[in-house]
PDB file of N, CA and C in Angstrom:
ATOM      1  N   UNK A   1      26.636 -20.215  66.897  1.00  0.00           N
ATOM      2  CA  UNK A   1      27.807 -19.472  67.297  1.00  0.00           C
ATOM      3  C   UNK A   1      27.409 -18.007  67.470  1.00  0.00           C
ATOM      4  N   UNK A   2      27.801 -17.371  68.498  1.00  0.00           N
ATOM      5  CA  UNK A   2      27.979 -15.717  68.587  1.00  0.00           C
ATOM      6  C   UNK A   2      28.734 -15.079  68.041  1.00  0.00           C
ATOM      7  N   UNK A   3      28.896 -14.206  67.543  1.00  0.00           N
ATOM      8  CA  UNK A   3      30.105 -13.520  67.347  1.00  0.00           C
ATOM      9  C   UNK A   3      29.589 -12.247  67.941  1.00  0.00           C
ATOM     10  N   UNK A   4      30.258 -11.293  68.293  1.00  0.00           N
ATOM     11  CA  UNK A   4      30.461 -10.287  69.105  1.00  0.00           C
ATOM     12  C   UNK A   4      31.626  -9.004  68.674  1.00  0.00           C
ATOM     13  N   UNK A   5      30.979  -8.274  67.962  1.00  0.00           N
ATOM     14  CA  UNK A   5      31.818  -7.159  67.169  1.00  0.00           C
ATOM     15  C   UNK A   5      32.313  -6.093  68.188  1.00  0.00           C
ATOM     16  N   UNK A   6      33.642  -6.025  68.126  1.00  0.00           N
ATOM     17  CA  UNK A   6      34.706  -5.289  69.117  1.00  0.00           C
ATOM     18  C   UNK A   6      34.691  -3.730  68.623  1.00  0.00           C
ATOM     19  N   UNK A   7      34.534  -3.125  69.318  1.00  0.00           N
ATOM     20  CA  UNK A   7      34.938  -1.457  68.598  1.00  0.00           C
ATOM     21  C   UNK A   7      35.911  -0.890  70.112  1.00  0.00           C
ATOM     22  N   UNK A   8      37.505  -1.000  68.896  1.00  0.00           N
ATOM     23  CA  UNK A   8      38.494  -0.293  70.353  1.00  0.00           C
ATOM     24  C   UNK A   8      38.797   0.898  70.101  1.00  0.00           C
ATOM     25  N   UNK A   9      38.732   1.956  71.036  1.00  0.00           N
ATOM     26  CA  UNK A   9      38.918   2.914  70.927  1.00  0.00           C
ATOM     27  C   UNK A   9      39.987   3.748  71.179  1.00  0.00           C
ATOM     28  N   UNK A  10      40.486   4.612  70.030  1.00  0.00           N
ATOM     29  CA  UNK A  10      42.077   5.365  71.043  1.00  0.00           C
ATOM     30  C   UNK A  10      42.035   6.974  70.647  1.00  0.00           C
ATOM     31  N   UNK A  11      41.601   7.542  71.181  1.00  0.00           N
ATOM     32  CA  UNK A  11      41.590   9.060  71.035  1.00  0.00           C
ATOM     33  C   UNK A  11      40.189   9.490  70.362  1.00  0.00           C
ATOM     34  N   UNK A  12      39.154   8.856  70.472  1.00  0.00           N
ATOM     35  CA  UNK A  12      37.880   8.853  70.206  1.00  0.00           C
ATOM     36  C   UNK A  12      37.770   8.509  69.091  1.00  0.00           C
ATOM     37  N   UNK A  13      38.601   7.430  68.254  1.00  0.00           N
ATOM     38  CA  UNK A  13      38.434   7.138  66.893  1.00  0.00           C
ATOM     39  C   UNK A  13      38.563   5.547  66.903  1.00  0.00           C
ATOM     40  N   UNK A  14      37.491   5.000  65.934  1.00  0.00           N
ATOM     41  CA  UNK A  14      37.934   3.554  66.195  1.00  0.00           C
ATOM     42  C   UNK A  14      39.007   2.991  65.697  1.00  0.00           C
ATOM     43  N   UNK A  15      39.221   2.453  66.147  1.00  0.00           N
ATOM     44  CA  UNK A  15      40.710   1.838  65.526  1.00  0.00           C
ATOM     45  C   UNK A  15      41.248   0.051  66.012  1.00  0.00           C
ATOM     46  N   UNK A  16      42.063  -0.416  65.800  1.00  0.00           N
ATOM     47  CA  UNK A  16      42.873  -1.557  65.610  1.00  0.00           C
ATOM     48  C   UNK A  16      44.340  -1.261  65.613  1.00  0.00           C
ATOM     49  N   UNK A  17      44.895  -2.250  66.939  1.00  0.00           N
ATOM     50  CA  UNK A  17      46.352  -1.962  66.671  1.00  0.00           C
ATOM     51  C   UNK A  17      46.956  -3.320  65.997  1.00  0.00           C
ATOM     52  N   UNK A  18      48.204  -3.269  65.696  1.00  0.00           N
ATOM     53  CA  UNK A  18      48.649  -4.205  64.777  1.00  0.00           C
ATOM     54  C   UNK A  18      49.833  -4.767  65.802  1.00  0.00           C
ATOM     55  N   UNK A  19      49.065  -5.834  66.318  1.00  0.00           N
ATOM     56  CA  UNK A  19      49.785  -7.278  66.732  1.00  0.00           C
ATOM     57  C   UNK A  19      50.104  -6.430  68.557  1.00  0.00           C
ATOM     58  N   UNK A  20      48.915  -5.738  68.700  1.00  0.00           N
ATOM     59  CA  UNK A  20      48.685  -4.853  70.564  1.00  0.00           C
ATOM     60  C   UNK A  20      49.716  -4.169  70.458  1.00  0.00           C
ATOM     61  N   UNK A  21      50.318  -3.490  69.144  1.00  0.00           N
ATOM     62  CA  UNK A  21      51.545  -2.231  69.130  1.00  0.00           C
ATOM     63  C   UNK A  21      50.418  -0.808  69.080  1.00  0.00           C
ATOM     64  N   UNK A  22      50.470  -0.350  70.118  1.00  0.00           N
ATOM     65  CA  UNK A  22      49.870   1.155  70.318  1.00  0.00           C
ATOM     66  C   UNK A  22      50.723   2.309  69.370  1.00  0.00           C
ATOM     67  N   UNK A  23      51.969   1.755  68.760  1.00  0.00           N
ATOM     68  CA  UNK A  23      52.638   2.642  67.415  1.00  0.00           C
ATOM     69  C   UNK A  23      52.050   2.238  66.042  1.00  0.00           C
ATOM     70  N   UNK A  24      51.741   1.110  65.804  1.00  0.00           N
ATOM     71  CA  UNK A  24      51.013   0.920  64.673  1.00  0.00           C
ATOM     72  C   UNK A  24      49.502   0.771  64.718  1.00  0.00           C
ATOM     73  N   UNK A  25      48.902   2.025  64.674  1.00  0.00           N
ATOM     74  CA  UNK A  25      47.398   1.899  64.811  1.00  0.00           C
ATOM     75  C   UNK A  25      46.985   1.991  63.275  1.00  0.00           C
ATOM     76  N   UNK A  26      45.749   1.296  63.064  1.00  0.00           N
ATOM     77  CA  UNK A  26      44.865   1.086  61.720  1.00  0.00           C
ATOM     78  C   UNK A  26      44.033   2.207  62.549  1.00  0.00           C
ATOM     79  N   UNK A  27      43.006   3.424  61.932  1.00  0.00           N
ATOM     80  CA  UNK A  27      41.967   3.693  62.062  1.00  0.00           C
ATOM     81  C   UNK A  27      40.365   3.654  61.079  1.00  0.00           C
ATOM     82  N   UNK A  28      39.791   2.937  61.600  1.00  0.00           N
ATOM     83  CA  UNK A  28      38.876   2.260  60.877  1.00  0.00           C
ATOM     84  C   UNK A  28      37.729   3.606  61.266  1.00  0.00           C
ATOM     85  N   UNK A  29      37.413   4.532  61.631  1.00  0.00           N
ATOM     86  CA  UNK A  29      36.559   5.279  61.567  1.00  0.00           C
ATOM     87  C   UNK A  29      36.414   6.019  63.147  1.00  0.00           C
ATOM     88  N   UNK A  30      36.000   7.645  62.610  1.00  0.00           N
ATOM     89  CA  UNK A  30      36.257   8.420  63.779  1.00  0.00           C
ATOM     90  C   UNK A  30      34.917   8.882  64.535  1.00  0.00           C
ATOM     91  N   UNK A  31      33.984   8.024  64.191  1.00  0.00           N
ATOM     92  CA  UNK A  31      32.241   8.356  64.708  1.00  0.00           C
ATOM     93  C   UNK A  31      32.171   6.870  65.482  1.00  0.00           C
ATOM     94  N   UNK A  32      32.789   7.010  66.972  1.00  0.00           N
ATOM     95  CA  UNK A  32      31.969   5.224  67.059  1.00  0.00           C
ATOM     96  C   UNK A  32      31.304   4.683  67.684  1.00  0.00           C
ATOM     97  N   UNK A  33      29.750   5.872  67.674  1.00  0.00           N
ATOM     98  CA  UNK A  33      28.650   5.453  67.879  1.00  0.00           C
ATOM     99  C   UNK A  33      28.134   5.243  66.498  1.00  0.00           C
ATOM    100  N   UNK A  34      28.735   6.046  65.534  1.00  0.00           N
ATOM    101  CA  UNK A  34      28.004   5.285  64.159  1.00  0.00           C
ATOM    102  C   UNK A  34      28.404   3.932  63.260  1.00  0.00           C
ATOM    103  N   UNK A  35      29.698   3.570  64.630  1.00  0.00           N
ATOM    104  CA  UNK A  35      30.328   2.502  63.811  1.00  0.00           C
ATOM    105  C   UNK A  35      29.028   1.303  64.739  1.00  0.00           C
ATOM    106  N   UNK A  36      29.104   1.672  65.872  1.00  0.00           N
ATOM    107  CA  UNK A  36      28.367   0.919  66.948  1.00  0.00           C
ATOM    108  C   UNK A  36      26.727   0.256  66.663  1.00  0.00           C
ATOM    109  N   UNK A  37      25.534   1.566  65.213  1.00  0.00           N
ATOM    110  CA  UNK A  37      24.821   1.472  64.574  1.00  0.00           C
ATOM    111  C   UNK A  37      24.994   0.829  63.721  1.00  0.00           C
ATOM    112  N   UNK A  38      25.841   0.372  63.079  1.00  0.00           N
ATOM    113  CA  UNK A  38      26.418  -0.245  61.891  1.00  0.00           C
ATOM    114  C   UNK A  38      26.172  -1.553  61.989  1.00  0.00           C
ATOM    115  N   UNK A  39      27.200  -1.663  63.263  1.00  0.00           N
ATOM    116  CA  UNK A  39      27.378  -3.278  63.969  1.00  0.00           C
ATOM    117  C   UNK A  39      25.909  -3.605  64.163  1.00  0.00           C
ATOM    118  N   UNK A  40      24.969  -2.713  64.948  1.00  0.00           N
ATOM    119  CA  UNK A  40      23.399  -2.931  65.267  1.00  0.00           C
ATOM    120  C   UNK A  40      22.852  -2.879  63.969  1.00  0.00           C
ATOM    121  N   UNK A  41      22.975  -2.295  62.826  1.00  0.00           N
ATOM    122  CA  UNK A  41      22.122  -2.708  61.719  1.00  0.00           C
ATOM    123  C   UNK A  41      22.670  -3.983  61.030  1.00  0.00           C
ATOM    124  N   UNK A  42      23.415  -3.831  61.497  1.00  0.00           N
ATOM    125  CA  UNK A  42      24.135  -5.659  60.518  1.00  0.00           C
ATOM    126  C   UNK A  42      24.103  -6.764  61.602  1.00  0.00           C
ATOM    127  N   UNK A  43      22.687  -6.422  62.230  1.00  0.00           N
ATOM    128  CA  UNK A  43      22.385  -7.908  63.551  1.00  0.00           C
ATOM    129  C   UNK A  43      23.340  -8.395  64.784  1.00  0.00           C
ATOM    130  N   UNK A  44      23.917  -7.820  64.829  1.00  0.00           N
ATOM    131  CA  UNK A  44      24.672  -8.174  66.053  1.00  0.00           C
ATOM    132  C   UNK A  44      23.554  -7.611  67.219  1.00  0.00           C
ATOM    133  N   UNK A  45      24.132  -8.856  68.383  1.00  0.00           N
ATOM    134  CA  UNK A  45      23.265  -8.816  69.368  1.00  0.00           C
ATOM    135  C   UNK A  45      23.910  -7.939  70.540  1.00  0.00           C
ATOM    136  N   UNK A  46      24.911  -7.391  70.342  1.00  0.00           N
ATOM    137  CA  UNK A  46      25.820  -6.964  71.233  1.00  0.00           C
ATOM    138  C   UNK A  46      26.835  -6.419  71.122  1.00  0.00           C
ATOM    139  N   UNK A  47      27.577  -5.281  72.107  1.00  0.00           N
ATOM    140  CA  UNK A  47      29.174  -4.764  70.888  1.00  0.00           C
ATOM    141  C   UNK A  47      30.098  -5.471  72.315  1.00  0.00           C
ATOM    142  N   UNK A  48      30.872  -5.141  72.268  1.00  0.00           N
ATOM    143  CA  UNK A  48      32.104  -4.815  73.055  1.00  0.00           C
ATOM    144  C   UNK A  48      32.809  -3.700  73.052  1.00  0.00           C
ATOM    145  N   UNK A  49      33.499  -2.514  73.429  1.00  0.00           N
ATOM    146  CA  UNK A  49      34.320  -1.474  73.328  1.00  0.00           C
ATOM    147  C   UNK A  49      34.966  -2.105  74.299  1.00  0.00           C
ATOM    148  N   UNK A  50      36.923  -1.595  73.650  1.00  0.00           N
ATOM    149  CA  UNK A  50      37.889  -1.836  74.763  1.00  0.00           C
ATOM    150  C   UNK A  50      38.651  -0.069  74.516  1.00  0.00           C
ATOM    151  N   UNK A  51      38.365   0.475  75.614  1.00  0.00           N
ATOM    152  CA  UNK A  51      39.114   1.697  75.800  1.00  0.00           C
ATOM    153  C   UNK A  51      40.566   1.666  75.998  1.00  0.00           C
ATOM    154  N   UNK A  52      41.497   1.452  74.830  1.00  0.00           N
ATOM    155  CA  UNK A  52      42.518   1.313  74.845  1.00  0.00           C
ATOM    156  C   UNK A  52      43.063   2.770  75.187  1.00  0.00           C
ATOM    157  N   UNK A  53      43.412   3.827  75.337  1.00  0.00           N
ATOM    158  CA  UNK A  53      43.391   4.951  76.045  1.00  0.00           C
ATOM    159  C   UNK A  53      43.646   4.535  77.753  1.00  0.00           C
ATOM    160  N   UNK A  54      42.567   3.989  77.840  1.00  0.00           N
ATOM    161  CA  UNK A  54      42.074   4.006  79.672  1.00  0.00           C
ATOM    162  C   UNK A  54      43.049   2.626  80.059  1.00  0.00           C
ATOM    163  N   UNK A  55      43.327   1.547  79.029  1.00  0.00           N
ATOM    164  CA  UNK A  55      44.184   1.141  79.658  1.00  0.00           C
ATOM    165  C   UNK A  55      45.583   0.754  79.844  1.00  0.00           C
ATOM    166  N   UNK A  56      46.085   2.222  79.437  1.00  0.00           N
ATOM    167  CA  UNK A  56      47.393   2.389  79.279  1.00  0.00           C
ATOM    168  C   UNK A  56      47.240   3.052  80.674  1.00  0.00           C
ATOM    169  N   UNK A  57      46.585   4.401  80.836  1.00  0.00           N
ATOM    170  CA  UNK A  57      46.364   5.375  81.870  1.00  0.00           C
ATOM    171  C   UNK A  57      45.434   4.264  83.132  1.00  0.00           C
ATOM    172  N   UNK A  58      45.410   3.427  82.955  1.00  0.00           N
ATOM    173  CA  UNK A  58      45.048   3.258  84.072  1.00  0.00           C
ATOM    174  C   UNK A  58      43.345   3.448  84.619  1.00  0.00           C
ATOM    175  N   UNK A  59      42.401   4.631  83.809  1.00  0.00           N
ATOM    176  CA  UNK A  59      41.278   4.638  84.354  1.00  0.00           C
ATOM    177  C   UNK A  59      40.449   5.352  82.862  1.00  0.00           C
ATOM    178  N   UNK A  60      39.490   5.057  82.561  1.00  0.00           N
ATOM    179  CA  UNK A  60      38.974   4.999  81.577  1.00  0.00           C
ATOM    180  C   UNK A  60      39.060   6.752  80.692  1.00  0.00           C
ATOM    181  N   UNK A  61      39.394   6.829  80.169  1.00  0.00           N
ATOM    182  CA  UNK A  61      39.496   7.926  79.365  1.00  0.00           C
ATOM    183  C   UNK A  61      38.887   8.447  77.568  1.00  0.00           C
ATOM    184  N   UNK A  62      37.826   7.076  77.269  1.00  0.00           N
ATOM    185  CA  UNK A  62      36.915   8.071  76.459  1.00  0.00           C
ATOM    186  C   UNK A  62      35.539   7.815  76.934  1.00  0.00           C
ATOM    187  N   UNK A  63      35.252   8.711  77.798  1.00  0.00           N
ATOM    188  CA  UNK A  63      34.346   8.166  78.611  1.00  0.00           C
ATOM    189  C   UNK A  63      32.778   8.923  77.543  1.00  0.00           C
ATOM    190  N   UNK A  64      33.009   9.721  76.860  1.00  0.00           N
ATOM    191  CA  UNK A  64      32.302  10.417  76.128  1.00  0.00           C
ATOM    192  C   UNK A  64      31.539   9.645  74.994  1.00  0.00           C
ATOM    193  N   UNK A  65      32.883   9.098  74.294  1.00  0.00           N
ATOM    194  CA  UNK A  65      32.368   8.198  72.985  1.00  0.00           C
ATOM    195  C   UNK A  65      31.840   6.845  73.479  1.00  0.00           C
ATOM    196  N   UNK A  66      32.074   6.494  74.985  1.00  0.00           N
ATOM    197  CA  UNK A  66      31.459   5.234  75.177  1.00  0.00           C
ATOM    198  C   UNK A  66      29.654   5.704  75.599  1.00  0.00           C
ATOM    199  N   UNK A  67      29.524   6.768  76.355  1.00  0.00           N
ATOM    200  CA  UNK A  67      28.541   7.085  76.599  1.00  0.00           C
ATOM    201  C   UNK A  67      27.331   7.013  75.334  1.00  0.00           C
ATOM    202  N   UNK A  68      27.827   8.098  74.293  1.00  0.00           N
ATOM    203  CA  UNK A  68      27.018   7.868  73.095  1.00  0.00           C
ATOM    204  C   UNK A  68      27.100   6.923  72.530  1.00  0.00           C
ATOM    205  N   UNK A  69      27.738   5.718  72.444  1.00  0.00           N
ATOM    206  CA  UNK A  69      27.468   4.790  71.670  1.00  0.00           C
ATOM    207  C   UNK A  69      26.649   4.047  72.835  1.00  0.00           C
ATOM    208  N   UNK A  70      26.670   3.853  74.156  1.00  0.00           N
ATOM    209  CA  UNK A  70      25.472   3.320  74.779  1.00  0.00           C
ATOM    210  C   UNK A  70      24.161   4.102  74.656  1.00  0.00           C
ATOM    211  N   UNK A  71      23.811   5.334  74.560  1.00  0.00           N
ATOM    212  CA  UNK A  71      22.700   6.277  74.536  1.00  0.00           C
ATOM    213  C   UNK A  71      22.648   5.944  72.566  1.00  0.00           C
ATOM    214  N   UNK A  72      22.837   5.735  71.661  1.00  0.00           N
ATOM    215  CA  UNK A  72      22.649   5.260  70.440  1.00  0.00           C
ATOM    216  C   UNK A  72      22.223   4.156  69.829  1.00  0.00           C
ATOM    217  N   UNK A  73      22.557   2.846  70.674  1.00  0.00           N
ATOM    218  CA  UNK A  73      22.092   1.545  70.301  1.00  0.00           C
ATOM    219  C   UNK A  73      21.369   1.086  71.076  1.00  0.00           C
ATOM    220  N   UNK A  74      20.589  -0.025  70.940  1.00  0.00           N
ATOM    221  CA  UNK A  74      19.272  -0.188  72.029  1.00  0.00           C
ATOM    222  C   UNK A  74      19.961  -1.976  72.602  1.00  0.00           C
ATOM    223  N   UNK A  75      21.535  -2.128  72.390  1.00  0.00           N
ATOM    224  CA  UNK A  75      22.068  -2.927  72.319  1.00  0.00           C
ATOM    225  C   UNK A  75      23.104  -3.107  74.080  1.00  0.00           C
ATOM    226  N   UNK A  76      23.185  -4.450  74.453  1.00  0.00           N
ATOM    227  CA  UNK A  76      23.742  -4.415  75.455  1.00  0.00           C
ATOM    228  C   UNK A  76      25.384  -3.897  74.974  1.00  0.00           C
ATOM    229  N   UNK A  77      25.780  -3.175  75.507  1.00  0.00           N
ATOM    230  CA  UNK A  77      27.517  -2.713  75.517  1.00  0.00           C
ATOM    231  C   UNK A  77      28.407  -3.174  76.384  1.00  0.00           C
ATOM    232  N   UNK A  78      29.582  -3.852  76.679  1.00  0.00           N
ATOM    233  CA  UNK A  78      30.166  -4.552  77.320  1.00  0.00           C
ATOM    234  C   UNK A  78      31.311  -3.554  76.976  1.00  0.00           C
ATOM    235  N   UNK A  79      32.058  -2.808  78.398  1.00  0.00           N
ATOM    236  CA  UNK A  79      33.725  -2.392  77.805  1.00  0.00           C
ATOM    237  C   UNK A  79      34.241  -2.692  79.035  1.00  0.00           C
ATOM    238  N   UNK A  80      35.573  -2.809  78.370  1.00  0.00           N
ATOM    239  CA  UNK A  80      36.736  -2.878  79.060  1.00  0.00           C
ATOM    240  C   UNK A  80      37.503  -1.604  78.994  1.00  0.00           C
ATOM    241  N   UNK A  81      38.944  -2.277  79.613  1.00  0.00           N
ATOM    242  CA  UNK A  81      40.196  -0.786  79.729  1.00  0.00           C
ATOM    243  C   UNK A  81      40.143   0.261  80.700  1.00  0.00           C
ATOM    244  N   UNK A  82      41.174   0.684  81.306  1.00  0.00           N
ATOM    245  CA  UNK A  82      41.520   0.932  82.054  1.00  0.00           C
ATOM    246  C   UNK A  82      40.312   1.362  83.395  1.00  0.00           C
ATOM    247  N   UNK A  83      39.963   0.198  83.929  1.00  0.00           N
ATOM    248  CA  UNK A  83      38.894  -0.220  84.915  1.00  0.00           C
ATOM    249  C   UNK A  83      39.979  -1.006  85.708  1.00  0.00           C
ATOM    250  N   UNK A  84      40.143  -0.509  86.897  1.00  0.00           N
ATOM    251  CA  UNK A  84      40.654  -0.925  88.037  1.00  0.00           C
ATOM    252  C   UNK A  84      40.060  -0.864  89.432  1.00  0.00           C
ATOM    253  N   UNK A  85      40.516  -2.272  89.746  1.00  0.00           N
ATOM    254  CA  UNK A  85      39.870  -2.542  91.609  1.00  0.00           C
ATOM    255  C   UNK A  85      40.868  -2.168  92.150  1.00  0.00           C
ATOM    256  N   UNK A  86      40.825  -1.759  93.496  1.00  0.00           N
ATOM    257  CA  UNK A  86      41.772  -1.662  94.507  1.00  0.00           C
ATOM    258  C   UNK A  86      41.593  -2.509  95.189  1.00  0.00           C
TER     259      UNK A  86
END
């Protein structure tokens, strides 16, 4: 089995919303390229980020914290959120 550790992001802090309510956010930590190292020292083969930010707005908006957590792990990064085709 894979498992595949999610880091979502909302105002450059990681976080979790409770039951996809953007009013009840958990924040689980505000570094998340060091949450992203974490996930890479505890063997994961891979993260996911979902830029919850970008997909309310429509087009990706922490484009910063996704950057460093790809320039930090030597790990493939997969994100989503607010990524749109025309």
């Amino acid at each position: 089995m894979l498992i595949i550790p999610a880091i979502d992001l909302k105002g450059g802090r990681c976080v979790r919303l409770s039951q996809g309510d953007f009013e009840r956010v958990t924040v689980y930590g505000d570094d998340p390229a060091a949450m992203a190292r974490r996930w890479q020292e505890q063997g994961a083969c891979r993260i996911h980020v979902v830029d919850l930010d970008g997909s309310l707005a429509g087009s990706p908006q922490n484009r910063e914290a996704i950057r460093t957590i790809v320039r930090e792990v030597s790990l493939p990064v997969q994100v989503g959120g607010g990524i749109r085709i025309d």
